[in-house]
N, C-alpha and C. Protein backbone atom coordinates (compact mmCIF):
# COMPACT_ATOMS: atom_id res chain seq x y z
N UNK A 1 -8.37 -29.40 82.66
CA UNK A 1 -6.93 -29.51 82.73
C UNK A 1 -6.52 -30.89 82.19
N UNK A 2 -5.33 -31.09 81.45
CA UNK A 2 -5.05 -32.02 81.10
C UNK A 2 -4.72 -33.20 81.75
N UNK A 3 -4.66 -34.12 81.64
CA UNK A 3 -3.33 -34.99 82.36
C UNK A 3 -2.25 -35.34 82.84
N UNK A 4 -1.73 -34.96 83.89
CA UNK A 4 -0.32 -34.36 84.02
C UNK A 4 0.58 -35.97 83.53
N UNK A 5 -0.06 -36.87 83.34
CA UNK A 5 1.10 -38.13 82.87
C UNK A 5 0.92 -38.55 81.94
N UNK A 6 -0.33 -37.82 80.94
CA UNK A 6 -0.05 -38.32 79.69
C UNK A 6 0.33 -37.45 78.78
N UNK A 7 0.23 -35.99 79.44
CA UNK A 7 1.58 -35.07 78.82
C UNK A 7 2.97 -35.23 78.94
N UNK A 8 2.88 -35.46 80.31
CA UNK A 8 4.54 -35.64 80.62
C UNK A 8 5.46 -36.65 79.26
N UNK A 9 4.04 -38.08 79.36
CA UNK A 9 5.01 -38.92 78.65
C UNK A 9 5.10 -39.25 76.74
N UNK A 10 4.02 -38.19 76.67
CA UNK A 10 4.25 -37.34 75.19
C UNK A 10 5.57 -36.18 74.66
N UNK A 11 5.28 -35.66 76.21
CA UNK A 11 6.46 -34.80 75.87
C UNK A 11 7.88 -35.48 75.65
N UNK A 12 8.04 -36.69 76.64
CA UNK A 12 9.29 -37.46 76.37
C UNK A 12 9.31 -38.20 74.92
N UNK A 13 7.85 -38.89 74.51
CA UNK A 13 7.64 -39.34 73.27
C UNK A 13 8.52 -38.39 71.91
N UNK A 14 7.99 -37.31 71.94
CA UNK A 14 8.63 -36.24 71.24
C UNK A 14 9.63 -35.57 71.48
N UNK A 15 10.64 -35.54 72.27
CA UNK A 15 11.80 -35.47 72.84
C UNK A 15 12.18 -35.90 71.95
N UNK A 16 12.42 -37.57 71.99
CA UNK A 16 12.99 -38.60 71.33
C UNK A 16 12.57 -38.36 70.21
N UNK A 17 12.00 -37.94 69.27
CA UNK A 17 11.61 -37.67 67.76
C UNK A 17 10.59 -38.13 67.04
N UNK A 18 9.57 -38.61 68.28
CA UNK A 18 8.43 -39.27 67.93
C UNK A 18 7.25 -38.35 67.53
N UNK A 19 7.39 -37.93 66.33
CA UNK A 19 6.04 -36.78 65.91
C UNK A 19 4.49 -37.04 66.01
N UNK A 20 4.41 -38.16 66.04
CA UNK A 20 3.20 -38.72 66.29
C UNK A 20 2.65 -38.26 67.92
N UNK A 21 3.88 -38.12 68.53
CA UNK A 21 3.66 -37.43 69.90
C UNK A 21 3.12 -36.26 69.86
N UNK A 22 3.96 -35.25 68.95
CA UNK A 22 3.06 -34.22 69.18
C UNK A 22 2.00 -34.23 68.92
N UNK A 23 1.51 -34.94 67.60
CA UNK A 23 -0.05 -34.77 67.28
C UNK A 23 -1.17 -35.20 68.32
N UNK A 24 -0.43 -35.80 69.42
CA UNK A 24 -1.44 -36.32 70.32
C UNK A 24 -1.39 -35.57 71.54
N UNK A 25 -0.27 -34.98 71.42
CA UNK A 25 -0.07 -33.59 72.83
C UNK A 25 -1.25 -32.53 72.55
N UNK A 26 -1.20 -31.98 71.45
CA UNK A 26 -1.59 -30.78 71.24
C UNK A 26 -3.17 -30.66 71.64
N UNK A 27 -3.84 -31.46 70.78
CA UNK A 27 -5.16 -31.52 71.68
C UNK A 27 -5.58 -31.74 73.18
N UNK A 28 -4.85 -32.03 74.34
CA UNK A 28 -4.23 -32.17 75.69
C UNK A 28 -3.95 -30.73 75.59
N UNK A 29 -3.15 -30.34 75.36
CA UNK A 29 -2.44 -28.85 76.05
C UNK A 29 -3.13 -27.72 75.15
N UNK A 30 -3.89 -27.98 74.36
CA UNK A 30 -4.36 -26.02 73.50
C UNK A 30 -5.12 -25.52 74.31
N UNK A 31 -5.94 -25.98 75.26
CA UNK A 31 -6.83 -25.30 75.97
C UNK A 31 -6.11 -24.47 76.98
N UNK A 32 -5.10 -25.12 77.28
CA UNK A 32 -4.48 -24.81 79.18
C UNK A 32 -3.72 -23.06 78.12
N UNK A 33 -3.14 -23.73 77.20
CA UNK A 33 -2.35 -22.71 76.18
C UNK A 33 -3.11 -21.50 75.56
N UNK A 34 -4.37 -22.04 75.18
CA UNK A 34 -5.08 -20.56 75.20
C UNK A 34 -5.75 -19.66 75.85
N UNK A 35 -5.90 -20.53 77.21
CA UNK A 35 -6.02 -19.63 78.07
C UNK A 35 -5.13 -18.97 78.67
N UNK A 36 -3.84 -19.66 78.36
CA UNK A 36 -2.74 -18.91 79.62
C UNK A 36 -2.60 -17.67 77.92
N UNK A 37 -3.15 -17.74 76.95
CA UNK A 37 -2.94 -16.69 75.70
C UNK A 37 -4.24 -15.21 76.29
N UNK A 38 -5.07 -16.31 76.14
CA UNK A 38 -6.11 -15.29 76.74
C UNK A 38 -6.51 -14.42 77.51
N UNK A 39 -5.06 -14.56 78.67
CA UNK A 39 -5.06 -14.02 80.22
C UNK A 39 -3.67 -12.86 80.50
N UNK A 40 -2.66 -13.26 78.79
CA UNK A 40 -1.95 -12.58 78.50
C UNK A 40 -2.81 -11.14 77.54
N UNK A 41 -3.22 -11.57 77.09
CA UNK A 41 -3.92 -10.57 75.92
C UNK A 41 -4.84 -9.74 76.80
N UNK A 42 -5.78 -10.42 77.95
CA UNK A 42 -6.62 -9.23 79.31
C UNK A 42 -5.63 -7.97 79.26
N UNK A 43 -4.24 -8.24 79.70
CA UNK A 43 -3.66 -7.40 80.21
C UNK A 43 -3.16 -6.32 79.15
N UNK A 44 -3.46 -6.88 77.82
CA UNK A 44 -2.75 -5.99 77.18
C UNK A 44 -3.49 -4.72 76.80
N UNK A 45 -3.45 -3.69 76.06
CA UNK A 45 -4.42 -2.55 75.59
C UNK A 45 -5.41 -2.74 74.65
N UNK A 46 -6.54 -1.82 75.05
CA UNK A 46 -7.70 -2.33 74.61
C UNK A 46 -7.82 -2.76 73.24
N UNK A 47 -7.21 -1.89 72.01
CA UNK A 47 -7.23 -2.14 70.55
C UNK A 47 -6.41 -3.04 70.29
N UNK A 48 -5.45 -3.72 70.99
CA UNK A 48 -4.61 -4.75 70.24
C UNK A 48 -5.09 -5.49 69.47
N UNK A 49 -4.45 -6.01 68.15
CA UNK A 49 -4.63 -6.44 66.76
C UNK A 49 -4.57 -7.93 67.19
N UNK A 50 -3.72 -7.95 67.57
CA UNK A 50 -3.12 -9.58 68.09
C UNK A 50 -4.19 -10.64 69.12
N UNK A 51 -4.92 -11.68 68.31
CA UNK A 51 -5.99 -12.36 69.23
C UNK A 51 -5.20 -13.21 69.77
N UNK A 52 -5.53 -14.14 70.87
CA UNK A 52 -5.22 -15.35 71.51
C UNK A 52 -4.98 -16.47 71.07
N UNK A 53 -5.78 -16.89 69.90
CA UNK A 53 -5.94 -17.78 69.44
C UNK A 53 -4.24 -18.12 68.12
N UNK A 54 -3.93 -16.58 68.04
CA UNK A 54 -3.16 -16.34 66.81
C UNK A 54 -1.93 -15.86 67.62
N UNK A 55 -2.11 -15.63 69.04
CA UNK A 55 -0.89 -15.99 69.85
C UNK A 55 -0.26 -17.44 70.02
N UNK A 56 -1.29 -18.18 70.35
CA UNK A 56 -1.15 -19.60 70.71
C UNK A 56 -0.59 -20.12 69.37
N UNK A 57 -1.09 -19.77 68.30
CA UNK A 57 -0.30 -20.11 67.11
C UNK A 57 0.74 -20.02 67.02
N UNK A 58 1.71 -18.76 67.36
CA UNK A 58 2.68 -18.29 66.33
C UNK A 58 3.20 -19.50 67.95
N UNK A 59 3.27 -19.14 68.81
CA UNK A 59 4.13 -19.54 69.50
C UNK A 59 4.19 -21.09 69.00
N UNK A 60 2.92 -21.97 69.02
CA UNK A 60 2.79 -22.77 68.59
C UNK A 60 4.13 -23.74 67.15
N UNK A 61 4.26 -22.42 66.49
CA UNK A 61 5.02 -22.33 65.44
C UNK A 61 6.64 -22.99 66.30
N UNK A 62 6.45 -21.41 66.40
CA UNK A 62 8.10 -21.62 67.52
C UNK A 62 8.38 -23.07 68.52
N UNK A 63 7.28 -23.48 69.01
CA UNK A 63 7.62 -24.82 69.51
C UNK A 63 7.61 -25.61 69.53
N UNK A 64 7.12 -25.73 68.09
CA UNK A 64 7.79 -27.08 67.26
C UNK A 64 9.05 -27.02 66.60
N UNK A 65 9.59 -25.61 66.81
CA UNK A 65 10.88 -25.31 66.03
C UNK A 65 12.00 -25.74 66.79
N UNK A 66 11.72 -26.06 68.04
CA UNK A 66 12.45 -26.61 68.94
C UNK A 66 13.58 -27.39 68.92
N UNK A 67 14.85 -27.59 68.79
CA UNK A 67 15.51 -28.82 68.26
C UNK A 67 16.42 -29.03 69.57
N UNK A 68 16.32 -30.47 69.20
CA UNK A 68 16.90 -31.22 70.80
C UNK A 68 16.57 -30.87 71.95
N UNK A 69 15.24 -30.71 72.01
CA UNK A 69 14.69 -30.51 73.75
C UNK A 69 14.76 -31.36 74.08
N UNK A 70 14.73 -31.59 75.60
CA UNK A 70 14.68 -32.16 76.60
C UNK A 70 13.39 -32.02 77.54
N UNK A 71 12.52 -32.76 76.95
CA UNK A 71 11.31 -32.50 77.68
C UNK A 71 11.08 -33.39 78.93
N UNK A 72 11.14 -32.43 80.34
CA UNK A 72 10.61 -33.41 81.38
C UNK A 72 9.51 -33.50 82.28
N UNK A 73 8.62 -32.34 81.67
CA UNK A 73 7.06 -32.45 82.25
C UNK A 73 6.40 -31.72 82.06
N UNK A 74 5.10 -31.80 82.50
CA UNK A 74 4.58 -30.35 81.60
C UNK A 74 4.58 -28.95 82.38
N UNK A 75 4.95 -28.63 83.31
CA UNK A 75 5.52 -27.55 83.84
C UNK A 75 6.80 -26.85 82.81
N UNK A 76 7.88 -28.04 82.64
CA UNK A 76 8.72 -27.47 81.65
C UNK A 76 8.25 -26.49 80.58
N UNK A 77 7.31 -27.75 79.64
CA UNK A 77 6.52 -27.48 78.86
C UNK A 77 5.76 -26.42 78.61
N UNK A 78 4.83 -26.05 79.29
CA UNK A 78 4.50 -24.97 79.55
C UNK A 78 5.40 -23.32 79.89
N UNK A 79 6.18 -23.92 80.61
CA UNK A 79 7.19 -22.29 80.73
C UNK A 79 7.82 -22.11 79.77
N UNK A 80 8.07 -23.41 78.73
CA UNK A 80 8.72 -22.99 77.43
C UNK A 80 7.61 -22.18 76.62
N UNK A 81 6.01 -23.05 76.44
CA UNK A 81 5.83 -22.16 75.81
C UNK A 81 4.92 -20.90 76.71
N UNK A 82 5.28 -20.13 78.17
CA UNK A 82 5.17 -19.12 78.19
C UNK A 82 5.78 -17.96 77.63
N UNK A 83 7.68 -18.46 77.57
CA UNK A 83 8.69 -17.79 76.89
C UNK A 83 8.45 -17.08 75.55
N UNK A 84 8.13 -18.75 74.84
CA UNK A 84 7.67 -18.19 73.56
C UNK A 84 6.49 -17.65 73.61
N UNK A 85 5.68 -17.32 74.04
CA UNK A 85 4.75 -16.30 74.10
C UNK A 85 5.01 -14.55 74.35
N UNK A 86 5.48 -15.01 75.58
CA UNK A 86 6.50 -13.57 75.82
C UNK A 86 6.88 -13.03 74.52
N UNK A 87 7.90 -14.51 73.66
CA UNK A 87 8.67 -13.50 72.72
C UNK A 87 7.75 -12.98 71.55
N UNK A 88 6.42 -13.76 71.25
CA UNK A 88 6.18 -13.41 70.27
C UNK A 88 5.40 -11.75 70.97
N UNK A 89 4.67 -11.76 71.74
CA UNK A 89 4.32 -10.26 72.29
C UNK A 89 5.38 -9.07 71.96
N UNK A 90 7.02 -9.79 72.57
CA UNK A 90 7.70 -8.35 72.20
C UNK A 90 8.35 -8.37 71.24
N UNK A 91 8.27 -9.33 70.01
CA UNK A 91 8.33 -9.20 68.72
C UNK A 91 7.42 -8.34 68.18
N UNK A 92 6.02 -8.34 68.37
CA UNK A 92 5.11 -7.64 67.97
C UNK A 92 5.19 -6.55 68.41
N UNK A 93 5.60 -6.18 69.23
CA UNK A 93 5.46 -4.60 70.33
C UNK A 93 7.29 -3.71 69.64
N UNK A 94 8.13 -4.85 69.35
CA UNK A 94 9.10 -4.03 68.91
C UNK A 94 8.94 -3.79 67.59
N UNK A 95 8.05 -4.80 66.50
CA UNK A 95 7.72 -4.18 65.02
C UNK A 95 6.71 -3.13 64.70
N UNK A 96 5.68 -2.84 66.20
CA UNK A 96 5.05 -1.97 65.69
C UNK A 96 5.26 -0.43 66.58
N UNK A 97 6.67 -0.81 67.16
CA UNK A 97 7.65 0.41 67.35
C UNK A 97 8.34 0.98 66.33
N UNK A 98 8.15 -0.10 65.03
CA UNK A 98 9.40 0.36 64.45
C UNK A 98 9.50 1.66 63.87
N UNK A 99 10.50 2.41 63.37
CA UNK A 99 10.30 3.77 62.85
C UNK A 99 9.48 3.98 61.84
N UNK A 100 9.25 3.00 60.63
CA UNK A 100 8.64 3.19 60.02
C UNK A 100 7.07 3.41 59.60
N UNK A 101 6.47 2.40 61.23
CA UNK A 101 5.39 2.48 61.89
C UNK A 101 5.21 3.62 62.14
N UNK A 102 6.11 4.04 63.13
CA UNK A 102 5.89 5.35 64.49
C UNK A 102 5.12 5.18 65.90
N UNK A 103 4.64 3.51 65.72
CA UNK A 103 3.78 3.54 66.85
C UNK A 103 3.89 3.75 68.39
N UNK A 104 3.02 4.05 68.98
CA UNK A 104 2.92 3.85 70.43
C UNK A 104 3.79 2.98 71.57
N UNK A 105 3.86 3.48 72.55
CA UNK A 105 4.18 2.20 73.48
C UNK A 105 3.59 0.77 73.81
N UNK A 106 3.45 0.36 73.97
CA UNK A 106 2.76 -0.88 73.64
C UNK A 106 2.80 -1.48 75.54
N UNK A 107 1.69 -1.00 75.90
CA UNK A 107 1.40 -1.74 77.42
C UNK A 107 0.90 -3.21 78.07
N UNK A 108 1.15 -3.62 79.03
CA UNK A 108 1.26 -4.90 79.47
C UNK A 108 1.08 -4.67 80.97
N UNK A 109 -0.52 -5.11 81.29
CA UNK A 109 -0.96 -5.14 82.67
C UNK A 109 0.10 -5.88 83.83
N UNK A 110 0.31 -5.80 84.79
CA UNK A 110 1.21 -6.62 85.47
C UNK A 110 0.67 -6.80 86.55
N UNK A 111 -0.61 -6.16 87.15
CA UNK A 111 -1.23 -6.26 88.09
C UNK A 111 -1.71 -7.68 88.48
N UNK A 112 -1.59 -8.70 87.48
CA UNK A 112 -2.02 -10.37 88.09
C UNK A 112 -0.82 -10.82 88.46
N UNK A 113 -0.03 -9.94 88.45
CA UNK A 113 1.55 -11.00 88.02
C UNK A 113 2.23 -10.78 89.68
N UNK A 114 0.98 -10.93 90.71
CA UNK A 114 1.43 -10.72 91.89
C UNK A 114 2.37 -9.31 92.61
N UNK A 115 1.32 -8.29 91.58
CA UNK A 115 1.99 -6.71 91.69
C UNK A 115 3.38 -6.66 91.77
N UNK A 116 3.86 -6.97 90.36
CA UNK A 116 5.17 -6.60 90.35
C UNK A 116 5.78 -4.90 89.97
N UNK A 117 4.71 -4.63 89.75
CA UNK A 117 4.99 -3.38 90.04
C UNK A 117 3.97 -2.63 90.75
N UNK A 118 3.79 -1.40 91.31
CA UNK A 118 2.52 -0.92 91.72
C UNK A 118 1.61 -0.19 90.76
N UNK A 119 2.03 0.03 89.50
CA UNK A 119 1.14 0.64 88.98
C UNK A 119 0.49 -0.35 87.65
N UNK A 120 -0.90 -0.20 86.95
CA UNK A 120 -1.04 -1.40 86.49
C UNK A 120 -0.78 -1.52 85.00
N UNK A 121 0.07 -1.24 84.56
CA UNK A 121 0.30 -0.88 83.05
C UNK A 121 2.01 -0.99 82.86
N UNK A 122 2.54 -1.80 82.68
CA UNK A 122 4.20 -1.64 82.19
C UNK A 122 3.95 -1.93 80.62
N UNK A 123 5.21 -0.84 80.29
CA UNK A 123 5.68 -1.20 79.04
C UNK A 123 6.70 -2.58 78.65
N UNK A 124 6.34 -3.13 77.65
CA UNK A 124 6.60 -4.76 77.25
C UNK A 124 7.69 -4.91 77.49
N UNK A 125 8.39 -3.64 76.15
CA UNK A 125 9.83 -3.74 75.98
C UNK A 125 10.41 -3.30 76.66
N UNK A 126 10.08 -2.35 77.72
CA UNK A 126 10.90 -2.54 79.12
C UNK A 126 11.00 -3.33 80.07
N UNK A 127 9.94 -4.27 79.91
CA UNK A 127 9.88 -5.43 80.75
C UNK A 127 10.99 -6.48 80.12
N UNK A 128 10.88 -6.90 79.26
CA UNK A 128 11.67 -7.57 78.02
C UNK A 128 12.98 -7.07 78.76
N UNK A 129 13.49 -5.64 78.18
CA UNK A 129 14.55 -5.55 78.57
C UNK A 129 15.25 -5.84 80.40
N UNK A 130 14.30 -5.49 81.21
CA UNK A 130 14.60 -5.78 82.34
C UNK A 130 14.59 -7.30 82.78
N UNK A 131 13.99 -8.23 81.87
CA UNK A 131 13.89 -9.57 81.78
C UNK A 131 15.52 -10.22 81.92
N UNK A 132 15.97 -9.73 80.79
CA UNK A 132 17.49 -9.95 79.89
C UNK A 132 18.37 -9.03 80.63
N UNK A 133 18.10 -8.28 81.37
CA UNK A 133 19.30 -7.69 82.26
C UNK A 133 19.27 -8.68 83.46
N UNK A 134 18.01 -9.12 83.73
CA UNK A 134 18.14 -10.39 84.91
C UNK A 134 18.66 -11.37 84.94
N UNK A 135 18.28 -11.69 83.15
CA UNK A 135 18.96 -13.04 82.98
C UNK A 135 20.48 -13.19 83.03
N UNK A 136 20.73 -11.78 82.50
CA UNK A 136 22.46 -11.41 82.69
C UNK A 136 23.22 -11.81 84.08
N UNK A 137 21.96 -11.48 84.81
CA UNK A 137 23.00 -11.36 86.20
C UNK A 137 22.54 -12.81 87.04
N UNK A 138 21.51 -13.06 87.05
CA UNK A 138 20.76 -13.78 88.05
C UNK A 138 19.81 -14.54 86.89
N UNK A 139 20.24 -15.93 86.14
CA UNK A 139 19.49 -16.25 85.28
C UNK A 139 18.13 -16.85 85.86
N UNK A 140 18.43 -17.58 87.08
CA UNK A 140 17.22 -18.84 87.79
C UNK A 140 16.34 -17.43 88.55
N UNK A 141 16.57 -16.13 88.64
CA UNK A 141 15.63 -15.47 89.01
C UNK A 141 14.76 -15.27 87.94
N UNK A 142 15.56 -14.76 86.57
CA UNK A 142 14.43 -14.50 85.65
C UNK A 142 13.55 -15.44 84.83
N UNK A 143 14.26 -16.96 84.83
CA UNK A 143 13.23 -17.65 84.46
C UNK A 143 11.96 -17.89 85.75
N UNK A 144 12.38 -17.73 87.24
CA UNK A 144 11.50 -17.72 87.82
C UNK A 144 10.48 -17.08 87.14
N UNK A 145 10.54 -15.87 86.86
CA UNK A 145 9.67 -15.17 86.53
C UNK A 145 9.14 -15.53 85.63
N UNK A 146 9.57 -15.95 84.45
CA UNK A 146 9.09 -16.36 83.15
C UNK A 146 7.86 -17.35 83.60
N UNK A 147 8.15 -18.06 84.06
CA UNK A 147 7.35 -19.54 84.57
C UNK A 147 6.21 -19.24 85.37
N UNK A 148 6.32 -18.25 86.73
CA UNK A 148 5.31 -17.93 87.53
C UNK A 148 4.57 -16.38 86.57
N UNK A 149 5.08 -15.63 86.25
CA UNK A 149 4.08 -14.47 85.15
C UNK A 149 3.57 -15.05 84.07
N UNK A 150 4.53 -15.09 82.98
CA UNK A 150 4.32 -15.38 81.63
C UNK A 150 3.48 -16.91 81.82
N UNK A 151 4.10 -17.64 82.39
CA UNK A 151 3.58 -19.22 82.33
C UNK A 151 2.44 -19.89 83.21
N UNK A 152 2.49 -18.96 84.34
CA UNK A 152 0.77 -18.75 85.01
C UNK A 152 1.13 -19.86 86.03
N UNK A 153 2.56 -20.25 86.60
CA UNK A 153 2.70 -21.61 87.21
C UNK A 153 2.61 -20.85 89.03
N UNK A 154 1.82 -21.56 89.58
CA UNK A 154 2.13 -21.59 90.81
C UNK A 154 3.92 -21.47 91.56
N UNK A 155 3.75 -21.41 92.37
CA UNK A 155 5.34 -21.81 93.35
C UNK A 155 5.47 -23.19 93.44
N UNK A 156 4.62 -23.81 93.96
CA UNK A 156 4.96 -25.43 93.82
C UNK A 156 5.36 -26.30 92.41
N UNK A 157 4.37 -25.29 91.50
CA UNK A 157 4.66 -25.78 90.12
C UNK A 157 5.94 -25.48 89.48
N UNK A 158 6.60 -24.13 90.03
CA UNK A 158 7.79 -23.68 89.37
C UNK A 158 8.83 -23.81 89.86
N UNK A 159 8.73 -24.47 91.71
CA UNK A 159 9.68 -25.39 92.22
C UNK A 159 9.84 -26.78 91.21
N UNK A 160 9.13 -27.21 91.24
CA UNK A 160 9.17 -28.53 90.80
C UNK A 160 9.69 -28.28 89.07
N UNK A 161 9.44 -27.77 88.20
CA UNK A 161 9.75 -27.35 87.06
C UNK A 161 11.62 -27.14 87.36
N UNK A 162 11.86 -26.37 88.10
CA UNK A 162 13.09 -25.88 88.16
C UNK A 162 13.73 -26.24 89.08
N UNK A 163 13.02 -27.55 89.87
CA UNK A 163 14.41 -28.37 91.00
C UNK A 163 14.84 -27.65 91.85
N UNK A 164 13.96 -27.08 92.41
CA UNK A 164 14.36 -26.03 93.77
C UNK A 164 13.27 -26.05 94.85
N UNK A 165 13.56 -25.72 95.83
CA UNK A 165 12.70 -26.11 97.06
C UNK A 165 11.57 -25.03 96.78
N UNK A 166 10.34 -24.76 97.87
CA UNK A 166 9.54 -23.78 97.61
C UNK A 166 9.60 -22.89 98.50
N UNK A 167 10.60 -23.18 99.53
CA UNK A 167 10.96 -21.43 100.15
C UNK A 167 12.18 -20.89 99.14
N UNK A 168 13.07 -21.94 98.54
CA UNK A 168 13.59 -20.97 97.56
C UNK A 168 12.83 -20.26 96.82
N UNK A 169 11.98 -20.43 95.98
CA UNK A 169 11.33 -20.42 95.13
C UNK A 169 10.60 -18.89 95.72
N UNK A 170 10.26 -19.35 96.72
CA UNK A 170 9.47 -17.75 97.69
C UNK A 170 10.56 -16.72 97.98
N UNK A 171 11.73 -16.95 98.09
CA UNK A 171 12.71 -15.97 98.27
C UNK A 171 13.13 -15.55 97.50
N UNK A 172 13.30 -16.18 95.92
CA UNK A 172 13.72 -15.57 94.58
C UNK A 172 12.59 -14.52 94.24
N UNK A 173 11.51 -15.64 94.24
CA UNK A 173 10.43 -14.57 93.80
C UNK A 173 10.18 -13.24 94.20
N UNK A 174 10.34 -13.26 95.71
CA UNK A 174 10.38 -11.71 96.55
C UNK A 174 11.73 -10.98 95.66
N UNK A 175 12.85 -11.48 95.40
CA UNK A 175 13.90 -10.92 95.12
C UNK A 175 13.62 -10.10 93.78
N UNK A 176 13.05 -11.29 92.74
CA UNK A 176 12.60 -10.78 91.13
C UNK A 176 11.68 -9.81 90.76
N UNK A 177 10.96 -9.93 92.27
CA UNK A 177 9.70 -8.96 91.80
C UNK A 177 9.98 -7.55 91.75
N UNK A 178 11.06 -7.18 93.53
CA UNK A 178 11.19 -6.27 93.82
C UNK A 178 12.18 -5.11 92.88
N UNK A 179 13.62 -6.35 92.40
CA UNK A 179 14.22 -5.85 91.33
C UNK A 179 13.47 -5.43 90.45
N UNK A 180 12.75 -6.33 89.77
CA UNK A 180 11.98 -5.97 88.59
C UNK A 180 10.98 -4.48 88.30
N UNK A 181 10.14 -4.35 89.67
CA UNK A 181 9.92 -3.23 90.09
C UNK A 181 10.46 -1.93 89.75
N UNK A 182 11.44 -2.11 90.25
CA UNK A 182 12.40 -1.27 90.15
C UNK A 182 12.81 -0.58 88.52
N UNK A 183 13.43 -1.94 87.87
CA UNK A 183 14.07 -1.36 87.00
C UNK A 183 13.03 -0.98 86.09
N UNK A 184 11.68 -1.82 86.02
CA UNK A 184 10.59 -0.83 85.39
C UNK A 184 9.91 0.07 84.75
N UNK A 185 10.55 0.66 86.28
CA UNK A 185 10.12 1.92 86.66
C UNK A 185 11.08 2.99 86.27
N UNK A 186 12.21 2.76 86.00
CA UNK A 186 13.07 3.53 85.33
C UNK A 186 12.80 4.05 84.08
């Protein structure tokens, strides 16, 4: 695991527009990043095209595309790039829906993700979509989620990331899961 203070104060380095920051982040954080890639991809179906390594990339891509962040630790850091991980998954899962494809549903284990649902296989883009109906209504529930699923963060870690106590944090979570559950399953 990295250093939690000499990420933190890279990430602020590069905040401020110091690129030299990133080049010194990245070797610090690719490991924590391809594994939290690697633990996304377990869950996914057995033939997927898409490796870990070329997850961690694209997202990689995307978060340097970043403009005017505000980086304040690596919890942040990290749930940003769980997000972008997320998105690049249901980028991929909605292009190889596309009609012209014809493909399959495209599944996503959820069974680590502290059984958010009971059965162990959800579809992405219904997750996706039930993501963005959360965020609609209840945004600090669904990044909960983003941060503790997608981003692999503990409760203490995703309190602290998001400035909220950790029985909040335990009461959203009960709230996100159960919704989430739900709409799922629809």
């Amino acid at each position: 695991m990295e250093p939690t203070h000499n990420v933190t104060q890279l990430l602020i380095r590069w905040g401020e527009g110091d690129k030299a920051a990133l080049n010194e982040l990245m070797p610090l954080v690719y490991d924590t990043l391809r594994e939290l890639a690697a633990s996304y991809m377990r869950r996914e179906r057995v033939n997927h095209t898409l490796q870990p390594t070329a997850l961690v990339d694209e997202a990689y891509v995307r978060l340097v595309d970043q403009r005017n962040a505000n980086w304040q630790n690596r919890a942040q850091f990290f749930g940003v790039a769980a997000k972008l991980m997320r998105n690049v998954l249901v980028d991929y899962a909605r292009e190889r829906l596309a009609a012209k494809r014809g493909g399959d549903q495209y599944r996503l284990s959820l069974s680590k993700a502290d059984h958010v649902t009971s059965g162990s296989d959800v579809d992405l883009i219904a997750l996706d979509d039930a993501l963005n109906e959360l965020a609609a209504m209840k945004p600090e529930h669904a990044r909960l989620i983003e941060l503790r699923f997608f981003g692999g963060l503990t409760i203490e870690e995703t309190a602290v990331a998001m400035g909220l106590s950790t029985a909040t944090v335990e009461r959203h979570w009960a709230f996100a899961r159960t919704w989430l559950r739900r709409e799922v399953k629809r």
